[in-house]
PDB file of N, CA and C in Angstrom:
ATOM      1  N   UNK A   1      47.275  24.420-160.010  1.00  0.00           N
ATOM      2  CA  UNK A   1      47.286  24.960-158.667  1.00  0.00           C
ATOM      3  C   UNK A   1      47.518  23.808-157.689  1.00  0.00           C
ATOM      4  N   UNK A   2      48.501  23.558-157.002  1.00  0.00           N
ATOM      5  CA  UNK A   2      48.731  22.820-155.775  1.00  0.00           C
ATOM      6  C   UNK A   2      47.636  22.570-154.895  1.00  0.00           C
ATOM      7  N   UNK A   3      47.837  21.596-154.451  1.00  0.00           N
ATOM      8  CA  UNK A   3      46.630  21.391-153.063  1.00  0.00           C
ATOM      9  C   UNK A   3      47.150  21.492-151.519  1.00  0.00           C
ATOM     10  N   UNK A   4      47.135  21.993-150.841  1.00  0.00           N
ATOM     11  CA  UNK A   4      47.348  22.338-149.752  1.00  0.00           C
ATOM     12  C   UNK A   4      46.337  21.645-148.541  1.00  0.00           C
ATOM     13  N   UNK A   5      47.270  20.226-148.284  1.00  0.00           N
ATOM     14  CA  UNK A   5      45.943  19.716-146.893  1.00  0.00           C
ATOM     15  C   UNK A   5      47.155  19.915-145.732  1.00  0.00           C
ATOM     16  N   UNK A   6      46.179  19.819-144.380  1.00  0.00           N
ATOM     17  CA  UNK A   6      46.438  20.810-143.033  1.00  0.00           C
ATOM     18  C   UNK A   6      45.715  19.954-141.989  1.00  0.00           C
ATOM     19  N   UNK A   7      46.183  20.164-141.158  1.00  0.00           N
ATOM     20  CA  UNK A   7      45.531  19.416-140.308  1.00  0.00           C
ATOM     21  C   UNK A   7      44.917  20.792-139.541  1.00  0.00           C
ATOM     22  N   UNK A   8      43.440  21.063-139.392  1.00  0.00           N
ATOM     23  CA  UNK A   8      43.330  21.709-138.552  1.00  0.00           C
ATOM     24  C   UNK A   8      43.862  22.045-137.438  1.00  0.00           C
ATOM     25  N   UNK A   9      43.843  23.739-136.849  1.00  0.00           N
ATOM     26  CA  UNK A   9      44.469  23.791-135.303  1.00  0.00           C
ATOM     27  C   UNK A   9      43.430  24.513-134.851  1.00  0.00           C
ATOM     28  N   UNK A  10      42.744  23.862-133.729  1.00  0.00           N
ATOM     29  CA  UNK A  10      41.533  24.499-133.287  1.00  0.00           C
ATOM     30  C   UNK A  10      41.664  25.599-132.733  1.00  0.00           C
ATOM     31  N   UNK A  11      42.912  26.272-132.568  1.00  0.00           N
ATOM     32  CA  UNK A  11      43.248  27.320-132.141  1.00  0.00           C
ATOM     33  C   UNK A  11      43.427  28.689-132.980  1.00  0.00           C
ATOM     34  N   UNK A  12      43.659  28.498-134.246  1.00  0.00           N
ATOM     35  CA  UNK A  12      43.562  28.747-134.980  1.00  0.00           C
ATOM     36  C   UNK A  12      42.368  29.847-135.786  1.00  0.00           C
ATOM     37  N   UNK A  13      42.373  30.911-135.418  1.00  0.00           N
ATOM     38  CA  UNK A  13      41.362  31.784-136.135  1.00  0.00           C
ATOM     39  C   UNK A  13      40.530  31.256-137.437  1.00  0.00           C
ATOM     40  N   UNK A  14      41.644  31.598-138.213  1.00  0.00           N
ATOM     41  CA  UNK A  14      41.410  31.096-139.680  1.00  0.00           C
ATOM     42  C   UNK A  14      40.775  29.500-139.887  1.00  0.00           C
ATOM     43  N   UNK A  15      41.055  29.107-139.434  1.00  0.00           N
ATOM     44  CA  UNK A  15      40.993  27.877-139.363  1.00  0.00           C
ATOM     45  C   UNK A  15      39.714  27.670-138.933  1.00  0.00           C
ATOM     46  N   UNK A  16      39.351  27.959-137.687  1.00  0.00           N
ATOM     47  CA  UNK A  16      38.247  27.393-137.032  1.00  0.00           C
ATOM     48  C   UNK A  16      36.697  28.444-138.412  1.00  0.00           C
ATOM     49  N   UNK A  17      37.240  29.489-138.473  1.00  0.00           N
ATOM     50  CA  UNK A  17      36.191  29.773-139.587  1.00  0.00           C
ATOM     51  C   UNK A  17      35.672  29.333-140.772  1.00  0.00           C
ATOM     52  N   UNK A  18      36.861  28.727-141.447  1.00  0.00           N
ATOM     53  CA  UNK A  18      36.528  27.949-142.495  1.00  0.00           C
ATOM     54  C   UNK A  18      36.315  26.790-142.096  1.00  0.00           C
ATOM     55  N   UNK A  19      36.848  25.956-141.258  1.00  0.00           N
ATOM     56  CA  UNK A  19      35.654  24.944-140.701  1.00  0.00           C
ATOM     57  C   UNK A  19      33.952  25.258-140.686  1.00  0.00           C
ATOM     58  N   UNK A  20      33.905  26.521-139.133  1.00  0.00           N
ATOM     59  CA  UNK A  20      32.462  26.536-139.478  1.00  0.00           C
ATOM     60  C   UNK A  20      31.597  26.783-140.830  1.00  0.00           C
ATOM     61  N   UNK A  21      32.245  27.657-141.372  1.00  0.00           N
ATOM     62  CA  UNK A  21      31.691  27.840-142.988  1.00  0.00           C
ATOM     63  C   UNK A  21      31.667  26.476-144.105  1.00  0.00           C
ATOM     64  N   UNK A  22      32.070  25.923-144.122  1.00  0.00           N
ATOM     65  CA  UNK A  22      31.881  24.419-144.559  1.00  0.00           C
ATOM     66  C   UNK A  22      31.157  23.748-144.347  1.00  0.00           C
ATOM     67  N   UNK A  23      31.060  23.285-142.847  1.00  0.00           N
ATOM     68  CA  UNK A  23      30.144  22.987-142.210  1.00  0.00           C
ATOM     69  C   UNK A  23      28.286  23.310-142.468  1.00  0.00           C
ATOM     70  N   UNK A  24      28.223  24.628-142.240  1.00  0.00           N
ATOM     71  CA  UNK A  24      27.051  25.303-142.604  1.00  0.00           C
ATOM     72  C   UNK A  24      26.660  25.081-144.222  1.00  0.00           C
ATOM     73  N   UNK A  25      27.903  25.239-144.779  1.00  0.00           N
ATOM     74  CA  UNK A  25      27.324  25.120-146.250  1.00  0.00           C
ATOM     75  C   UNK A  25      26.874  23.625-146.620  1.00  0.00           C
ATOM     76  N   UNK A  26      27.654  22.674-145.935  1.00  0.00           N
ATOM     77  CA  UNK A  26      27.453  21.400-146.172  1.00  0.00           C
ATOM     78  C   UNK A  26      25.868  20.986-145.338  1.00  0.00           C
ATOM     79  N   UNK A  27      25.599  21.175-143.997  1.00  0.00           N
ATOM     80  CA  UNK A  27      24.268  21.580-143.542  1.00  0.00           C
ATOM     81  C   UNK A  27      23.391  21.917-144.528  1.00  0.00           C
ATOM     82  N   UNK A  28      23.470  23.247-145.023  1.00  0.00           N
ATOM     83  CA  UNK A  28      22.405  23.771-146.136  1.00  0.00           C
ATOM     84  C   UNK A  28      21.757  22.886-147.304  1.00  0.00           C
ATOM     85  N   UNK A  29      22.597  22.134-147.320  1.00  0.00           N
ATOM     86  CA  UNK A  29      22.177  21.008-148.952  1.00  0.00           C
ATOM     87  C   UNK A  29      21.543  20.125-148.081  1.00  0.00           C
ATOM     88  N   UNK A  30      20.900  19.737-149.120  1.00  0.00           N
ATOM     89  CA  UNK A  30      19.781  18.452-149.000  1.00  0.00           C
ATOM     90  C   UNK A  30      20.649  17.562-148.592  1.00  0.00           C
ATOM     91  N   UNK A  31      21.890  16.943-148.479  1.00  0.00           N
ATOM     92  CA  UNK A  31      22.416  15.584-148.319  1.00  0.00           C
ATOM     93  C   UNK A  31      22.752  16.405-146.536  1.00  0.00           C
ATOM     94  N   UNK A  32      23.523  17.528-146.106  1.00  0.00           N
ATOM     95  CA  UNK A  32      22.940  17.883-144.542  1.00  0.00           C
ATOM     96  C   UNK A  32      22.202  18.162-143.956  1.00  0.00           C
ATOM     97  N   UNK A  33      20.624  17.804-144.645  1.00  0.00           N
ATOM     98  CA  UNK A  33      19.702  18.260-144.227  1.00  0.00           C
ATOM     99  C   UNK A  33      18.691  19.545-144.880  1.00  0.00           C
ATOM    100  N   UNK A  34      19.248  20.326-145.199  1.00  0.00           N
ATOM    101  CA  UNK A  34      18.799  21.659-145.851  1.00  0.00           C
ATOM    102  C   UNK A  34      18.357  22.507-144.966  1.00  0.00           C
ATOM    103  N   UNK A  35      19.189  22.676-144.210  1.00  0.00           N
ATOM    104  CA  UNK A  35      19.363  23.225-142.894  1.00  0.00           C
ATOM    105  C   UNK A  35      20.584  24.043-142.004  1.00  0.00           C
ATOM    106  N   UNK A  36      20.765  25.005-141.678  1.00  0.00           N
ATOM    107  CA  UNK A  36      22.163  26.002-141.402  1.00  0.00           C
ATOM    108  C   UNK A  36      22.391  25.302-140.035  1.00  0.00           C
ATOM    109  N   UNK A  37      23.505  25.262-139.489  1.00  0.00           N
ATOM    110  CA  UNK A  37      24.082  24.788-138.148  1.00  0.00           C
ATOM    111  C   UNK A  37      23.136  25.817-137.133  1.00  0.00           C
ATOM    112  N   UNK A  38      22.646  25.003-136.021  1.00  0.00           N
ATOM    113  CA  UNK A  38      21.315  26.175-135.058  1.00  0.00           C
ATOM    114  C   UNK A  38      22.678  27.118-134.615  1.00  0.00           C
ATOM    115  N   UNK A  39      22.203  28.067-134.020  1.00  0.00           N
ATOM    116  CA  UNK A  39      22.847  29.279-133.760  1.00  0.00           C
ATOM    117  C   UNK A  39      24.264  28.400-132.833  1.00  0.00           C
ATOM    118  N   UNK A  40      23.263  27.656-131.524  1.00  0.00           N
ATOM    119  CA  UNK A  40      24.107  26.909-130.264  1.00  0.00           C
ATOM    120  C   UNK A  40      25.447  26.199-131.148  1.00  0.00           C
ATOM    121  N   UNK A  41      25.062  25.482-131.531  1.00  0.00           N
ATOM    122  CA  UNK A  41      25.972  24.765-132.300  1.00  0.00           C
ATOM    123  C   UNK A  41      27.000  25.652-132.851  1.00  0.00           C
ATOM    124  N   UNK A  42      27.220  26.891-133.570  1.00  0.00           N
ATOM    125  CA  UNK A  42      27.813  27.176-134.264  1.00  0.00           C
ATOM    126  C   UNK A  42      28.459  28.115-133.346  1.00  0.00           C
ATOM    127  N   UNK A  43      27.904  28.548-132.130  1.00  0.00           N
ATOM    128  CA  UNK A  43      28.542  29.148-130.697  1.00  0.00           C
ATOM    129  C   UNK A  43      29.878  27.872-129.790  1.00  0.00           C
ATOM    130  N   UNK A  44      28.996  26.854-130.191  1.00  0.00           N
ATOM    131  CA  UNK A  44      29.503  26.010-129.036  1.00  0.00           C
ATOM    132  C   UNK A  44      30.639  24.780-129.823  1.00  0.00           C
ATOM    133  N   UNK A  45      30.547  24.940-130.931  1.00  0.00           N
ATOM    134  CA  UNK A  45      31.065  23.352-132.027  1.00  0.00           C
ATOM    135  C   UNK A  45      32.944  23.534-131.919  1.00  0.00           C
ATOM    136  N   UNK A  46      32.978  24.621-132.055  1.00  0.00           N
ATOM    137  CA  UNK A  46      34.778  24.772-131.590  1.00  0.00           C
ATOM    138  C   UNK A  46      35.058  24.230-130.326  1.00  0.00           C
ATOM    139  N   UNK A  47      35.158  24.946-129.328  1.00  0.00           N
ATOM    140  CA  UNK A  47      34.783  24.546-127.577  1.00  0.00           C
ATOM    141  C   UNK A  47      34.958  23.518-127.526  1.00  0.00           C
ATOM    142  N   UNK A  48      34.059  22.836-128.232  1.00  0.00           N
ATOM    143  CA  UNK A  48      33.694  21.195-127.564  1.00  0.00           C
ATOM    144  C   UNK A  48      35.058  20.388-128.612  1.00  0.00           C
ATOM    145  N   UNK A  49      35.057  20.988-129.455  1.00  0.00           N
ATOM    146  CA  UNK A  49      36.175  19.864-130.517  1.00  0.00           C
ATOM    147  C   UNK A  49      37.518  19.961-129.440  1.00  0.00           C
ATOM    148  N   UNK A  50      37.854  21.563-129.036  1.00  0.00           N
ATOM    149  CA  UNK A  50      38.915  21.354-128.300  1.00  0.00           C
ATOM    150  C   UNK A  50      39.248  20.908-126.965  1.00  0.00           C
ATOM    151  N   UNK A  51      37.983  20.213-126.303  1.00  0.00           N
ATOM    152  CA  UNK A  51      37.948  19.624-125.551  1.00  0.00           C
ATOM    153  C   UNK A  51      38.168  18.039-126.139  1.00  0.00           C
ATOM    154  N   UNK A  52      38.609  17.705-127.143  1.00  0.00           N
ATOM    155  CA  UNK A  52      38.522  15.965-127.258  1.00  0.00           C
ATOM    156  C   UNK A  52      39.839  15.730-127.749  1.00  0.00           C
ATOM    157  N   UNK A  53      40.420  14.727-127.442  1.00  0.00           N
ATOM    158  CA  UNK A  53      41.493  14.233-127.510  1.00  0.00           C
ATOM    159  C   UNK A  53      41.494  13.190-128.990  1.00  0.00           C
ATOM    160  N   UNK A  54      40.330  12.685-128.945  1.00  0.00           N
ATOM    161  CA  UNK A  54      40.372  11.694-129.993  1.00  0.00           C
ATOM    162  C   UNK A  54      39.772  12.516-131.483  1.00  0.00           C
ATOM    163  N   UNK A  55      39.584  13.638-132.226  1.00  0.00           N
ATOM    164  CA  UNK A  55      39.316  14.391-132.776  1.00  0.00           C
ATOM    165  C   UNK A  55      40.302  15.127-133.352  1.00  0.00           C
ATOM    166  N   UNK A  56      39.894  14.942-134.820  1.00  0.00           N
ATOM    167  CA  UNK A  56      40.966  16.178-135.598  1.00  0.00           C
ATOM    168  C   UNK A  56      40.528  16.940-137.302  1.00  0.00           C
ATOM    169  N   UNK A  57      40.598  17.637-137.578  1.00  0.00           N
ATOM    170  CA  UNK A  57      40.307  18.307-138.724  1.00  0.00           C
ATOM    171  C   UNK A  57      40.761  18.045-140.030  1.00  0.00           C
ATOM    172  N   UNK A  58      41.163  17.944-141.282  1.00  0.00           N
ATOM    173  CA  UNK A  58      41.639  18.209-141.812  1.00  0.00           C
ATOM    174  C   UNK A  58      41.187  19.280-143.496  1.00  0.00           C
ATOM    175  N   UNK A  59      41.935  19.991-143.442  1.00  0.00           N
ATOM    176  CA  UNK A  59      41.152  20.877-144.318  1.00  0.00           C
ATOM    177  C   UNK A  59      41.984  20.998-145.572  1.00  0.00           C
ATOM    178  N   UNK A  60      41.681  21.339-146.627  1.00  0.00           N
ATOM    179  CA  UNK A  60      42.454  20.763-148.187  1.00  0.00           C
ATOM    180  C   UNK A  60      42.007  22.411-148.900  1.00  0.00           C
TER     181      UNK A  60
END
């Protein structure tokens, strides 16, 4: 199976979901804490990425 890397587009539906879902899952384990992204964060973590210029995604 091929690998498919992408540069995130924060604009992007798809995209920005499987970000947050990663995210959270990576949160949940003991090495992020063992802990889910707080609600704010997971309201507000897109928003703010597409506000930065120096910031970018990449998803595989």
């Amino acid at each position: 199976m091929p690998i498919e890397v992408i540069q995130a587009d924060y604009q992007n539906e798809q995209h920005t979901t499987d970000l947050l879902f990663l995210l959270i899952d990576y949160a949940m384990d003991v090495m992020g804490g063992g802990e889910p992204l707080s609600e704010y964060t997971q309201k507000h973590l897109i928003g703010n990425l597409k506000q930065q210029s120096n910031v970018f995604t990449v998803l595989a």
